[in-house]
N, C-alpha and C. Protein backbone atom coordinates (compact mmCIF):
# COMPACT_ATOMS: atom_id res chain seq x y z
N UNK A 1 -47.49 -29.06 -1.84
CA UNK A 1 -48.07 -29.31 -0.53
C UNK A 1 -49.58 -29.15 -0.63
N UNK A 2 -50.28 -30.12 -0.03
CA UNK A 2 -52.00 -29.83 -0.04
C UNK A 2 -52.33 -28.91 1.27
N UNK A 3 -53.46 -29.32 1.45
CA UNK A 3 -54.30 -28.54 1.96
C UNK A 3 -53.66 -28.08 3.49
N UNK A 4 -53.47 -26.89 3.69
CA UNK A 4 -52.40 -26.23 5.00
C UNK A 4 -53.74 -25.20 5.89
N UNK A 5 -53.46 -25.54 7.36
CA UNK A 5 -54.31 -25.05 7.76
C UNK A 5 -54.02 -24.44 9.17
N UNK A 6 -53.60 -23.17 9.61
CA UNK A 6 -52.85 -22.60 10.89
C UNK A 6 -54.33 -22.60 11.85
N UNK A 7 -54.02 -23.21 12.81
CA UNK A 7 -54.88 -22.77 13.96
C UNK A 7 -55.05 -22.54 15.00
N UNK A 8 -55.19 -21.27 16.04
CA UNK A 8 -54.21 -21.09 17.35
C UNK A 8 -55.19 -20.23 18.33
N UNK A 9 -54.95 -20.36 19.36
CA UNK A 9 -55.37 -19.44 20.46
C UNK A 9 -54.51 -18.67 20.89
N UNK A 10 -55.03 -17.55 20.86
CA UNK A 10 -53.89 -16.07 21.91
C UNK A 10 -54.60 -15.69 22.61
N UNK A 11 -54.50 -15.09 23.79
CA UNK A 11 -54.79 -13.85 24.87
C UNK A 11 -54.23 -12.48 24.69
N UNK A 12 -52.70 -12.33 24.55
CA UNK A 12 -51.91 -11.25 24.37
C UNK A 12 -51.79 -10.76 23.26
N UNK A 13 -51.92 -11.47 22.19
CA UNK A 13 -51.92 -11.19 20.80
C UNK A 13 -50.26 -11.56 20.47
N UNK A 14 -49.63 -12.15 21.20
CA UNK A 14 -47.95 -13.10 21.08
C UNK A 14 -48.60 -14.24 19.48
N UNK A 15 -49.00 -15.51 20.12
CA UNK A 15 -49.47 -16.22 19.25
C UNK A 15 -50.36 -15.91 17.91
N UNK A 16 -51.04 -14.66 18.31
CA UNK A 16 -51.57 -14.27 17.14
C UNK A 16 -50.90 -13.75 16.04
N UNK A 17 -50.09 -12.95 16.41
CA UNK A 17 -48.99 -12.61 15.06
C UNK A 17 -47.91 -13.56 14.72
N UNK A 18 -47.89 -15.07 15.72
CA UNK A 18 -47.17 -15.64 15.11
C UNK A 18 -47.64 -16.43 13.99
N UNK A 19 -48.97 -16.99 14.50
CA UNK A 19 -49.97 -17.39 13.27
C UNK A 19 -50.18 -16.95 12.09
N UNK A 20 -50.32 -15.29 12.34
CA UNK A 20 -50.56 -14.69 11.10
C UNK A 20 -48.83 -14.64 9.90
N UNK A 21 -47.97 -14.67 10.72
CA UNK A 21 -47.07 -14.96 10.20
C UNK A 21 -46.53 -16.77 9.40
N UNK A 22 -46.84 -17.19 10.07
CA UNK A 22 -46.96 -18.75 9.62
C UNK A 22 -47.82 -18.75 8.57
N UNK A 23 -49.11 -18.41 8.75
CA UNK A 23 -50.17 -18.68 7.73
C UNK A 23 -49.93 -17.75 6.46
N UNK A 24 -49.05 -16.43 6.56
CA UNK A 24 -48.59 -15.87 5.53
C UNK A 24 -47.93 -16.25 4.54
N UNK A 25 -47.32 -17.24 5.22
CA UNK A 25 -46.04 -18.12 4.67
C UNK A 25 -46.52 -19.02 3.50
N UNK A 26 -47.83 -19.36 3.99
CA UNK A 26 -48.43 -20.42 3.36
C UNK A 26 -49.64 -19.83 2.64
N UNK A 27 -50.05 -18.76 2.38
CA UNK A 27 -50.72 -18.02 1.44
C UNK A 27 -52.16 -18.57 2.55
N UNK A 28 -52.33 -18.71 3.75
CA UNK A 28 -53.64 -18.91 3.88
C UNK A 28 -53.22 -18.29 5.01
N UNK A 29 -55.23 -17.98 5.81
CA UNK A 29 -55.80 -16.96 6.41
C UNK A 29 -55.66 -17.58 7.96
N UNK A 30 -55.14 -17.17 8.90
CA UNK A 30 -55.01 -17.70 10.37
C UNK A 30 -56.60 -17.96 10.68
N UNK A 31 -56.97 -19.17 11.62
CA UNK A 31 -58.02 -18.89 12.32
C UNK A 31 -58.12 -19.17 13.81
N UNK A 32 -58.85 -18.72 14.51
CA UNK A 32 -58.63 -19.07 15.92
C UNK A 32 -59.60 -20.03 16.71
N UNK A 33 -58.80 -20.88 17.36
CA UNK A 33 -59.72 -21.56 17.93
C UNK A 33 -61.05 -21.63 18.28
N UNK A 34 -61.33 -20.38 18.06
CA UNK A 34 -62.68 -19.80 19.44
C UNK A 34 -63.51 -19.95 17.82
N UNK A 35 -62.89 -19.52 16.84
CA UNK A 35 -63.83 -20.05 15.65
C UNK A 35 -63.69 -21.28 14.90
N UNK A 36 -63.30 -21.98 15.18
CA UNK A 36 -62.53 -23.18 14.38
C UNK A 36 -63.97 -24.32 14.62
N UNK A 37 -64.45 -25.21 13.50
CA UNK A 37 -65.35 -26.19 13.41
C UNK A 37 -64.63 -27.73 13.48
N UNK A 38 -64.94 -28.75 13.24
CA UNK A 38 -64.70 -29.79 12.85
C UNK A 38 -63.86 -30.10 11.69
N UNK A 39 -64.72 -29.31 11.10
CA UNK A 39 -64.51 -29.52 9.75
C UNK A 39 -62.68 -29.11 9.30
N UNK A 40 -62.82 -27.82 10.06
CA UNK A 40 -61.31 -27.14 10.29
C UNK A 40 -59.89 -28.43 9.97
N UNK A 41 -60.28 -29.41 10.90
CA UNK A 41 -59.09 -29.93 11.12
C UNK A 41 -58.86 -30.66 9.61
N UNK A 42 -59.50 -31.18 8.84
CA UNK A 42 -59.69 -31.48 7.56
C UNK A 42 -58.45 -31.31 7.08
N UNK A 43 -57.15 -31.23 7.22
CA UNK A 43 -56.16 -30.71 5.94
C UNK A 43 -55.18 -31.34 6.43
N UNK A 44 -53.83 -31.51 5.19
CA UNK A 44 -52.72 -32.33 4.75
C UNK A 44 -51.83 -32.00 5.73
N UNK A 45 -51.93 -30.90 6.12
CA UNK A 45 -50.95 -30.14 7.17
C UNK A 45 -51.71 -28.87 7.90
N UNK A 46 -51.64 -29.33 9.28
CA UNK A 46 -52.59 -28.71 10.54
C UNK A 46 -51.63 -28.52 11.11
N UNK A 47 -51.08 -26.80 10.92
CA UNK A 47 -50.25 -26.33 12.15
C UNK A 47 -50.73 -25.65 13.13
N UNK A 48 -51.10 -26.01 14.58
CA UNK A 48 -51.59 -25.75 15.55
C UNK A 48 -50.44 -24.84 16.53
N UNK A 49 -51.27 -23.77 17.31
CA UNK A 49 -50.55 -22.57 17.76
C UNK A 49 -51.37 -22.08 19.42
N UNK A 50 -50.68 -22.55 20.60
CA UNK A 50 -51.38 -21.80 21.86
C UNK A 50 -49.93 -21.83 22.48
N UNK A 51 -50.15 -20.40 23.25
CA UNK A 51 -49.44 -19.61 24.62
C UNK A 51 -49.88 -20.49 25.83
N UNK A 52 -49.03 -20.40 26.71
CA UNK A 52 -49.00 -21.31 27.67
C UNK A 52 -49.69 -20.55 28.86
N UNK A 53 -50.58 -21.16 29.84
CA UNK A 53 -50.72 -19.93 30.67
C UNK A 53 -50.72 -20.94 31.91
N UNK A 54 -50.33 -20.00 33.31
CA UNK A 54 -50.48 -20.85 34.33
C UNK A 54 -49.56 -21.28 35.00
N UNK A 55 -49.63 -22.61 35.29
CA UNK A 55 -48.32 -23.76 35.49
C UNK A 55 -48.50 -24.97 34.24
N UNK A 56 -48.48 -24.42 33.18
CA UNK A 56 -48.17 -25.23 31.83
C UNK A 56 -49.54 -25.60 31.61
N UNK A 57 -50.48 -24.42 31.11
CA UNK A 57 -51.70 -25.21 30.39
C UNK A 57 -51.78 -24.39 29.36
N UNK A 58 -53.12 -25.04 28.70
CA UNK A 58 -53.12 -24.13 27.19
C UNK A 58 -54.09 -22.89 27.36
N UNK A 59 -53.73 -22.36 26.27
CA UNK A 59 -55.10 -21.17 26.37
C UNK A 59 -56.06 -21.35 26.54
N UNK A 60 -56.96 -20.10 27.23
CA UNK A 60 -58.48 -20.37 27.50
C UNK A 60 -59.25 -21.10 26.24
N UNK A 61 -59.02 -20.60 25.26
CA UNK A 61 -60.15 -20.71 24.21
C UNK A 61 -59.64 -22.24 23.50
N UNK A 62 -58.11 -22.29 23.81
CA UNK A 62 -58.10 -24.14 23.55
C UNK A 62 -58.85 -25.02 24.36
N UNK A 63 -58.71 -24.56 25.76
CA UNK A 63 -59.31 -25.33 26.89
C UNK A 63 -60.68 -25.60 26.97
N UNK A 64 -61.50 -24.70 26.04
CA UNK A 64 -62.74 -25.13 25.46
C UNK A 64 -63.21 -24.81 24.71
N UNK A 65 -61.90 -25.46 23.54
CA UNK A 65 -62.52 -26.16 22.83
C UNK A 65 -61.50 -27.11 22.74
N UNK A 66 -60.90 -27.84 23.19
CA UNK A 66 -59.83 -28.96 22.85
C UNK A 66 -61.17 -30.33 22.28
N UNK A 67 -62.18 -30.61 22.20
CA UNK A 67 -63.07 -31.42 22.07
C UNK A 67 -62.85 -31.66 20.41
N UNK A 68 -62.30 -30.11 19.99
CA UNK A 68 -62.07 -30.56 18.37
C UNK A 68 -60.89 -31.26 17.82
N UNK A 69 -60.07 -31.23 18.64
CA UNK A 69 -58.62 -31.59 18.63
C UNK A 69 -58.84 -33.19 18.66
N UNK A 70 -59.23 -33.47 20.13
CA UNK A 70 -59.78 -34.72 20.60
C UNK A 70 -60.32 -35.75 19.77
N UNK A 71 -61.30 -35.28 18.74
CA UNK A 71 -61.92 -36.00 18.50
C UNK A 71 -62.16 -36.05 16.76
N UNK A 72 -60.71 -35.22 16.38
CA UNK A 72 -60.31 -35.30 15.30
C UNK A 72 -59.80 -36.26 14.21
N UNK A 73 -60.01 -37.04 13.13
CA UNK A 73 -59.22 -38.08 12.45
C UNK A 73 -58.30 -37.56 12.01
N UNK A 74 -56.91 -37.78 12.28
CA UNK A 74 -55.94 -37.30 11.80
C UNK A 74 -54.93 -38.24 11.20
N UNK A 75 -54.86 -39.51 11.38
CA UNK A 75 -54.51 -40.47 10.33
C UNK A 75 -54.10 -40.13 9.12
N UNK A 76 -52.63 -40.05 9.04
CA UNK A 76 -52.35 -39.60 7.48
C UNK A 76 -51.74 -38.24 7.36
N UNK A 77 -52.54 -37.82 8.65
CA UNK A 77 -52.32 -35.88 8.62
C UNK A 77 -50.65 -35.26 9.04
N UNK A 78 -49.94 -35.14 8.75
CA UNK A 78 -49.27 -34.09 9.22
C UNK A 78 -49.49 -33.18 10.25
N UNK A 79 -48.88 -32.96 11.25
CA UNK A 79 -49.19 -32.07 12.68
C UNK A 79 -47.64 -30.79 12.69
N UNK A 80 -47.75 -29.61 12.86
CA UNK A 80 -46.86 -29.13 13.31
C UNK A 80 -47.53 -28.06 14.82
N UNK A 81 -46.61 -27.96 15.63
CA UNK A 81 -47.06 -27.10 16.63
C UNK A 81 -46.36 -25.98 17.15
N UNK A 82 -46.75 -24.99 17.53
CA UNK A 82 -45.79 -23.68 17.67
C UNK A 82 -46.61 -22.98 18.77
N UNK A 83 -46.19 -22.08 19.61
CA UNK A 83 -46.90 -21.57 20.73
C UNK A 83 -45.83 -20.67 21.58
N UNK A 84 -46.07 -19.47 22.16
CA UNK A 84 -45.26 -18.44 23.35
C UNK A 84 -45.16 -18.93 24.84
N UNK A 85 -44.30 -19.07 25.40
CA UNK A 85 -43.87 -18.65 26.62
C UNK A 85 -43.10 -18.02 27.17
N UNK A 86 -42.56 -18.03 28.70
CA UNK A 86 -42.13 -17.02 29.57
C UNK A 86 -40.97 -18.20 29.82
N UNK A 87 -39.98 -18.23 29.18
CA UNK A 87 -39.04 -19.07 29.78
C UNK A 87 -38.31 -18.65 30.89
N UNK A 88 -38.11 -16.83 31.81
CA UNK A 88 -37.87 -16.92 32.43
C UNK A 88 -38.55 -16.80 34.00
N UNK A 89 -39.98 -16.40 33.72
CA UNK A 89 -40.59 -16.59 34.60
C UNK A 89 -41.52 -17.77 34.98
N UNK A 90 -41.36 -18.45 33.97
CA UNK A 90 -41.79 -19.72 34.03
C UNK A 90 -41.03 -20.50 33.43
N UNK A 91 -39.84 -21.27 33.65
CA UNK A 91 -38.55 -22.03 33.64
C UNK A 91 -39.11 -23.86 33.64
N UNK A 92 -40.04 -23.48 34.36
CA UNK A 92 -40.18 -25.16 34.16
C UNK A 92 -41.37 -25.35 33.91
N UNK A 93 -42.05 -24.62 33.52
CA UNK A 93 -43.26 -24.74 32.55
C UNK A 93 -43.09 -24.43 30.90
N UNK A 94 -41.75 -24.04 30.50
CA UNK A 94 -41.94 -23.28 28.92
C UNK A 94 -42.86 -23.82 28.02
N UNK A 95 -43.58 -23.27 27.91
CA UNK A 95 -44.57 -24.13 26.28
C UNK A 95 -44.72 -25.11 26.23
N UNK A 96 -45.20 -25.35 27.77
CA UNK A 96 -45.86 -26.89 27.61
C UNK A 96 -47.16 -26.84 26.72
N UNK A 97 -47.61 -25.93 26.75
CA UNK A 97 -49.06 -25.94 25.79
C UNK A 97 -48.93 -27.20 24.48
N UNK A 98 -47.41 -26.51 23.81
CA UNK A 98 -46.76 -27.39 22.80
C UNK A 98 -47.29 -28.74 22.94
N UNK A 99 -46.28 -28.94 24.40
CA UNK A 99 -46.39 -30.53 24.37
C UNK A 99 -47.66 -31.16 24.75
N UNK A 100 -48.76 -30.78 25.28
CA UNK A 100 -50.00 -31.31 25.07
C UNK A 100 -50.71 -31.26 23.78
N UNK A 101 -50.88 -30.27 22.97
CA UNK A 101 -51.26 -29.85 21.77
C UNK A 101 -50.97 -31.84 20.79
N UNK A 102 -49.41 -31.68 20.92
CA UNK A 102 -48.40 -32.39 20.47
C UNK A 102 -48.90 -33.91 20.29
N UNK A 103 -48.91 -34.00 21.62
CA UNK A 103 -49.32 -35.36 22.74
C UNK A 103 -51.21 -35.60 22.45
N UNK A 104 -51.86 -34.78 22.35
CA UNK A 104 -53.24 -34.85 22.05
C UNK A 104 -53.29 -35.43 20.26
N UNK A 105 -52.37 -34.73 19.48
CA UNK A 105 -53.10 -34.86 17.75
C UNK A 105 -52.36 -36.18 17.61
N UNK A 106 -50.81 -36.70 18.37
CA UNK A 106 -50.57 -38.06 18.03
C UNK A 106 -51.22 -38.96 18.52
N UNK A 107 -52.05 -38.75 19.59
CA UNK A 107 -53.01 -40.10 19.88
C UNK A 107 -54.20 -39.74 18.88
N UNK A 108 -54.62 -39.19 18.20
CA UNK A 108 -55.39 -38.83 16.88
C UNK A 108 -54.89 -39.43 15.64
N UNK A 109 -53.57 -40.07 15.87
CA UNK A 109 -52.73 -41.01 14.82
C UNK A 109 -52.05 -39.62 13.75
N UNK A 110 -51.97 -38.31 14.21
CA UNK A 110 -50.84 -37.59 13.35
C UNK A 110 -49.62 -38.29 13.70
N UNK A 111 -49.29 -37.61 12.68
CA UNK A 111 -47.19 -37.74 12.05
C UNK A 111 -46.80 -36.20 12.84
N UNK A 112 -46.27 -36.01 13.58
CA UNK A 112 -45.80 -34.75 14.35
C UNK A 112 -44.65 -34.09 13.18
N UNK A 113 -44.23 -33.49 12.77
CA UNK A 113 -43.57 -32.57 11.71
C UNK A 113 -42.85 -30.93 12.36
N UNK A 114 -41.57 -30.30 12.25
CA UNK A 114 -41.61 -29.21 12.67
C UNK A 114 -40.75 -28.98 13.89
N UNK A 115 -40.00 -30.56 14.51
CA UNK A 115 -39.49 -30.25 15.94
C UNK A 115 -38.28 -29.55 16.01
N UNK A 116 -37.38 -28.33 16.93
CA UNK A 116 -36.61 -27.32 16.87
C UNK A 116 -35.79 -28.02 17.62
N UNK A 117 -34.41 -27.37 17.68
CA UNK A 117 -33.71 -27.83 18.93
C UNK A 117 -33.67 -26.89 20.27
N UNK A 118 -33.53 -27.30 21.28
CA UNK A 118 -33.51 -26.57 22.94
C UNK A 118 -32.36 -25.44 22.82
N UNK A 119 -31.37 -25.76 21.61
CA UNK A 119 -29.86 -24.93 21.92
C UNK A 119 -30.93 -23.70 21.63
N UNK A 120 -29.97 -22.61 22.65
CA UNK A 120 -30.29 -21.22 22.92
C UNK A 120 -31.55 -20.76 23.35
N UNK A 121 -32.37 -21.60 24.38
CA UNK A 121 -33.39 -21.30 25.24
C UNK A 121 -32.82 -21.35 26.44
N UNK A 122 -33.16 -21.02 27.54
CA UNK A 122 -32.75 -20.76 29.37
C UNK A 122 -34.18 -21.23 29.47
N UNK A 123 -34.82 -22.86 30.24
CA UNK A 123 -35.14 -22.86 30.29
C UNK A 123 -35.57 -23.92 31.37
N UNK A 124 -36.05 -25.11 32.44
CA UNK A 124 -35.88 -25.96 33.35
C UNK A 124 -36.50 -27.22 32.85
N UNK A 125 -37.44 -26.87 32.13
CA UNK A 125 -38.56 -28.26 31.83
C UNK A 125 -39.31 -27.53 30.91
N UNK A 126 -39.74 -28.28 30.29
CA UNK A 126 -41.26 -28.18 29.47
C UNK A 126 -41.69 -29.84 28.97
N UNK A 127 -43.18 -29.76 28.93
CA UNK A 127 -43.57 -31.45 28.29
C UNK A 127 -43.64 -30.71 26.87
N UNK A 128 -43.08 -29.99 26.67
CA UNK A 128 -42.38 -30.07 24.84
C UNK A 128 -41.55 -30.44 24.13
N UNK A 129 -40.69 -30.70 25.42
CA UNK A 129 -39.39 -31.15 25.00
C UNK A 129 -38.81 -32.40 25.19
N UNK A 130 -38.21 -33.37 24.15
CA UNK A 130 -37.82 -34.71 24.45
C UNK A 130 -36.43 -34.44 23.81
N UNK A 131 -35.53 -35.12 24.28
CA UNK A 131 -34.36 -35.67 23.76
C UNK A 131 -33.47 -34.40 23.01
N UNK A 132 -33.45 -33.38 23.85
CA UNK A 132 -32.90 -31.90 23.73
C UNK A 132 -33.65 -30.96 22.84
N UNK A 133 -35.10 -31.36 21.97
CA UNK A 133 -35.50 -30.93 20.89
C UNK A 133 -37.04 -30.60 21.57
N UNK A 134 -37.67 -29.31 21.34
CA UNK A 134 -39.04 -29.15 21.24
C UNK A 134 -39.71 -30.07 20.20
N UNK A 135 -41.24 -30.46 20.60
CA UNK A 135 -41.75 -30.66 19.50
C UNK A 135 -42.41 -29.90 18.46
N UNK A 136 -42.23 -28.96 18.66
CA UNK A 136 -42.22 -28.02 17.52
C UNK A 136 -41.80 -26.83 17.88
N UNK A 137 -42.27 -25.36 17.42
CA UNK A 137 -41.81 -24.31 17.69
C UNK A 137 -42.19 -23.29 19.13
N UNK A 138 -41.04 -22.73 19.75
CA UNK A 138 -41.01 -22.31 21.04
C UNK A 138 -40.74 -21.08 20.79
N UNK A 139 -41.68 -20.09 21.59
CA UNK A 139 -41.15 -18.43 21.20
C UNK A 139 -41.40 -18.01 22.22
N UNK A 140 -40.50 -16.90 22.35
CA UNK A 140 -40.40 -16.41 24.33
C UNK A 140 -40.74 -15.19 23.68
N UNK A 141 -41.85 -14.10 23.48
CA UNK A 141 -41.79 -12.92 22.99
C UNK A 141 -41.55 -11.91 23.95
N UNK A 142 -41.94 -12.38 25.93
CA UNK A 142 -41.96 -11.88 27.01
C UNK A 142 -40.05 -11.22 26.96
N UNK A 143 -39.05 -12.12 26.31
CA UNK A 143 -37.71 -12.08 27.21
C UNK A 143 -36.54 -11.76 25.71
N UNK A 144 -36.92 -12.91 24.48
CA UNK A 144 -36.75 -12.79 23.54
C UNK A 144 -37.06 -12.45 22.00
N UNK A 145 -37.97 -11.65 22.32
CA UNK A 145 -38.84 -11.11 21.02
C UNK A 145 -38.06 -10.87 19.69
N UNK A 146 -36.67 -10.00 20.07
CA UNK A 146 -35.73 -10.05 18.72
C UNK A 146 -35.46 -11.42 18.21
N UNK A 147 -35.84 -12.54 18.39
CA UNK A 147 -35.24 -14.02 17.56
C UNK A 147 -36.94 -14.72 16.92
N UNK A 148 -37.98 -13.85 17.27
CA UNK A 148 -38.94 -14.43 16.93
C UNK A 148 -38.98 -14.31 15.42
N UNK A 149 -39.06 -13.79 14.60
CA UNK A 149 -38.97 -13.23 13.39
C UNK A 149 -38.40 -14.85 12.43
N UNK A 150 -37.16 -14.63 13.27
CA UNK A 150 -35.88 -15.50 12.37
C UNK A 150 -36.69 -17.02 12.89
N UNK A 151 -36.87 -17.12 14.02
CA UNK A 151 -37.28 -18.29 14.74
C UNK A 151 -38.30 -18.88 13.61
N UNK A 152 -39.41 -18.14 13.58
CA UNK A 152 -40.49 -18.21 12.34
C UNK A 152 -40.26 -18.89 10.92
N UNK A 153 -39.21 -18.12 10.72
CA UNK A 153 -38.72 -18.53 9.43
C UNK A 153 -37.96 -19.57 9.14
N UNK A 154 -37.03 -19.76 10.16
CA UNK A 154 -36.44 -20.88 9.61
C UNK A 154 -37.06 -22.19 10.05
N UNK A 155 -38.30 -22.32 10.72
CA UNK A 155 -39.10 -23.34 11.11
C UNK A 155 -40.08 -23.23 9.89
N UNK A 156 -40.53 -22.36 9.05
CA UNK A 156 -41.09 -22.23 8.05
C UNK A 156 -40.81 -23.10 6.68
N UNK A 157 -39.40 -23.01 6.47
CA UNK A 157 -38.57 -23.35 5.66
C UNK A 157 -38.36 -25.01 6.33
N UNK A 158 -38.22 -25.28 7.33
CA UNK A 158 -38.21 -26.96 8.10
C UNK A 158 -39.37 -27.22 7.06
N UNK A 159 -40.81 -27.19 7.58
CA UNK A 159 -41.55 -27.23 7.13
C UNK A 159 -41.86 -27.16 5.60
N UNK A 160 -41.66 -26.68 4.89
CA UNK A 160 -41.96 -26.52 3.69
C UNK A 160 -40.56 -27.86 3.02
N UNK A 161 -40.26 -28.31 3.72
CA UNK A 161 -39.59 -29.51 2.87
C UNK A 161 -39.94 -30.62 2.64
């Protein structure tokens, strides 16, 4: 696999240890949006990581800076996406962050990589989800924190094939 590159926004520090866990996986160093350049997006595989906040938006520090996302060449690139929500206090918002994240790097011409299935979430809606499947990884740490671990991993292992 070439060049792998985790990059995510947290508030709570949810997304942050999931990053650091992802990027462990892959022998490289998490970075966070709020530091992330241009240059950042540069790699073979860009797994992108924000918590949902609100009524389904992304994190502060995505929200400005999404300009890097935007205006990224990603042609060729590989995209995976992973991010926390509140599936039960927010049921019809879950990790939409996902699905914009998602929806932003494929009009950038990525290959999306990484999507999970819905079985064993409680959840009403999210724009993450098409055709019973997230587009990538969904973690409730608020309701379900014991499945995050495993959740991680076996989306790790998706990935690495």
């Amino acid at each position: 696999m070439g060049k792998v590159k985790v990059i995510y926004g947290s508030t709570t520090g949810n997304t942050e240890r999931a990053a650091k866990q992802i990027a462990g996986a892959f022998g490289v160093e998490p970075l966070r949006i709020a530091d992330a350049t241009a240059a950042d997006f540069e790699a073979d595989l860009l797994i992108l990581g924000s918590s949902t906040w609100g009524l389904g938006e992304l994190q502060d520090d995505w929200v400005t800076r999404i300009s890097l996302l935007e205006s990224a060449n990603l042609s060729g690139k590989k995209v995976a996406v992973f991010g926390t929500g509140d599936q039960s206090g927010f049921s019809d918002t879950y990790c939409d962050a996902l699905g914009i994240l998602a929806a932003k790097a494929t009009a950038r011409g990525a290959t999306l990589v990484g999507k999970t299935s819905v079985n064993g979430y409680v959840h009403t809606g999210s724009l993450a989800e098409t055709d019973g499947q997230f587009c990538g990884l969904a973690l409730d740490d608020n309701n379900e924190s014991e499945k995050t671990s495993a959740r991680i991993a076996a989306w790790i292992e998706q990935l690495k094939q």
